[in-house]
Structure formats: C-alpha cells, structure tokens
Protein backbone atom coordinates (compact mmCIF):
# COMPACT_ATOMS: atom_id res chain seq x y z
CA UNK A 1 187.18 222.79 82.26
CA UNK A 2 187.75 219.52 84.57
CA UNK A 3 185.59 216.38 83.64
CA UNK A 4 183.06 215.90 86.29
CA UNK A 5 182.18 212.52 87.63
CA UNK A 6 181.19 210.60 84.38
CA UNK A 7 180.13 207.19 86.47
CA UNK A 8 176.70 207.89 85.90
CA UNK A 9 177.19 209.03 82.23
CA UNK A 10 179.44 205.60 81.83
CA UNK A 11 176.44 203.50 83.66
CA UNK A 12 173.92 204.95 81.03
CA UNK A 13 175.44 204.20 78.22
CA UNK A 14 176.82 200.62 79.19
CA UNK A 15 172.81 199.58 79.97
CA UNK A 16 171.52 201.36 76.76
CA UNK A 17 173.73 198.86 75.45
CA UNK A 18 172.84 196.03 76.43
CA UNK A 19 169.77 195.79 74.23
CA UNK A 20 170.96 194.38 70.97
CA UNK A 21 169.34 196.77 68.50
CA UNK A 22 171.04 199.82 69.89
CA UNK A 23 174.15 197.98 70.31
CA UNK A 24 174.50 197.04 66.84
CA UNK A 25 173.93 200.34 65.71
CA UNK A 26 176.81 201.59 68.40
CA UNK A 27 178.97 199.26 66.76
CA UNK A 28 178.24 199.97 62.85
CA UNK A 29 178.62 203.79 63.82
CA UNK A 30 181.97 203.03 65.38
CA UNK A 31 183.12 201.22 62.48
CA UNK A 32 182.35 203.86 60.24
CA UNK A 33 184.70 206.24 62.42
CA UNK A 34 187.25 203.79 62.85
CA UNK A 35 187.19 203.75 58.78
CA UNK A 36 187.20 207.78 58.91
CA UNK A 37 190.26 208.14 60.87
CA UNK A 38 192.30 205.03 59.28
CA UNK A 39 191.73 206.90 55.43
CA UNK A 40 192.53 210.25 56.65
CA UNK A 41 195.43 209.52 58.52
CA UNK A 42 196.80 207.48 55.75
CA UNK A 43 196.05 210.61 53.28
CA UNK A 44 198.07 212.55 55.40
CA UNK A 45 200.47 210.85 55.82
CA UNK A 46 201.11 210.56 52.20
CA UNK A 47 200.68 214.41 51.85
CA UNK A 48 197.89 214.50 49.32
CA UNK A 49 193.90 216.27 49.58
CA UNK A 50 190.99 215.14 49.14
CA UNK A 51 190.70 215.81 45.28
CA UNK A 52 194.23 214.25 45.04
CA UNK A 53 193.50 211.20 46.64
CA UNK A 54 190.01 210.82 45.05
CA UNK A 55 191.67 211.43 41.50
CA UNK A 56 194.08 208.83 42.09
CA UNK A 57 191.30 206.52 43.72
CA UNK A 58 188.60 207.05 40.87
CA UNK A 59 186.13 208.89 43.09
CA UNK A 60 185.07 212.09 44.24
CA UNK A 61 186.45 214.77 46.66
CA UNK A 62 183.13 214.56 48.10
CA UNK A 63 182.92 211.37 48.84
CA UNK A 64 186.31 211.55 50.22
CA UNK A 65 185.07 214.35 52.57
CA UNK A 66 181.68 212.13 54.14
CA UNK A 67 183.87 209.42 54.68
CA UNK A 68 186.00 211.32 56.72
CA UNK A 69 183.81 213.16 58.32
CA UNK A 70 181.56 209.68 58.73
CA UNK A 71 178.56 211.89 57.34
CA UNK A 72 177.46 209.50 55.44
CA UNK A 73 174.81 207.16 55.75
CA UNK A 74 175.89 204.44 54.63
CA UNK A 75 178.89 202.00 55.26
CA UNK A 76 181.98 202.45 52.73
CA UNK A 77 182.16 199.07 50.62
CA UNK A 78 185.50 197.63 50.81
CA UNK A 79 186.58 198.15 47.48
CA UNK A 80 186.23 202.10 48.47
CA UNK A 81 188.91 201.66 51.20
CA UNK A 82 191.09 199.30 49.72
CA UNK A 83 191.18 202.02 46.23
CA UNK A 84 191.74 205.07 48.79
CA UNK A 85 194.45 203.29 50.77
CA UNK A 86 196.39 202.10 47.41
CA UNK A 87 196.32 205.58 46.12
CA UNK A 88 198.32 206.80 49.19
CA UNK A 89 200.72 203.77 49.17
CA UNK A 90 199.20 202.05 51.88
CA UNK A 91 197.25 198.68 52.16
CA UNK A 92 194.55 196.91 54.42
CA UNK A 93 195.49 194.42 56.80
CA UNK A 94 191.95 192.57 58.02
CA UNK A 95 191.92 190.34 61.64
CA UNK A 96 188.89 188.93 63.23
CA UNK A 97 188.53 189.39 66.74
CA UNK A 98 185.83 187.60 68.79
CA UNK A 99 183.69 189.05 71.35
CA UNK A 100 183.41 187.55 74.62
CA UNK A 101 180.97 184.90 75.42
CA UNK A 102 178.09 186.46 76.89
C-alpha cells in the first residue's frame, strides 16, 4: 500500500504541538523510545536475551522487556541504562543539544 498525501496528517500534528503541555509529553514519550531501541540494539548486538542481560545487569527480564517495548510508565533512571549497557560491553555517551530559539 502507497502512503497517501500525509500534508494534512504532518500539519496536525506540528499545531498539536505547539501547545507546550502536549509537546512535552511528545518529547518524554520519544525519549523513552529512543532509550528502547539504543538497549535493545546494544543487547543484540552483544548476542544475549533478556534474562541474560538482566542477570548480568541485576534486574529483571521483565523489566528488560517494558523498556524495550517502552510499556512502561515511567522513565528508566539512568543508573538502569548505564547497568544494561555495561552488561553488554557497551557504554553511554551523553551531549546536550539546544533547541532553537523560539
């Protein structure tokens, strides 16, 4: 199936957000599935599951699996991330990058 026009689609979503309460939200969820992908890719790449990785890492397969899935409610603390990336030989690099004046 071809994408139809999405400018209208694309036009929605960029004035939903522009009000700052829904735009924070947009940007906590995205975070949260940024996390996702940047744990399980670095779990696969270092060949182990989710029990493996949460064994070496001190947690649970479960909580392995919501983070990846980003089912979870809440936002993973840092320590979580930095403990899941060790435990497949990886590290976290941090950078701040500023927004554009409005």
């Amino acid at each position: 199936m071809k994408y139809q026009n999405l400018a209208p689609a694309r036009t929605y979503i960029e004035k939903k957000l522009r009000d700052k309460t829904i735009k924070v939200l947009f940007d906590e969820e995205k975070t949260k599935t940024e996390i996702a992908r940047l744990v399980r890719t670095a779990r696969e790449s270092a060949g182990l599951s989710q029990r493996e990785i949460a064994i070496k890492a001190k947690t649970t397969q479960a909580v392995v699996a919501r983070l990846e899935l980003g089912t979870d409610t809440r936002m993973p603390s840092l320590m979580l991330i930095v403990r899941l990336l060790k435990a497949a030989n990886a590290h976290l690099e941090l950078k701040c990058i500023f927004d554009k004046a409005s």
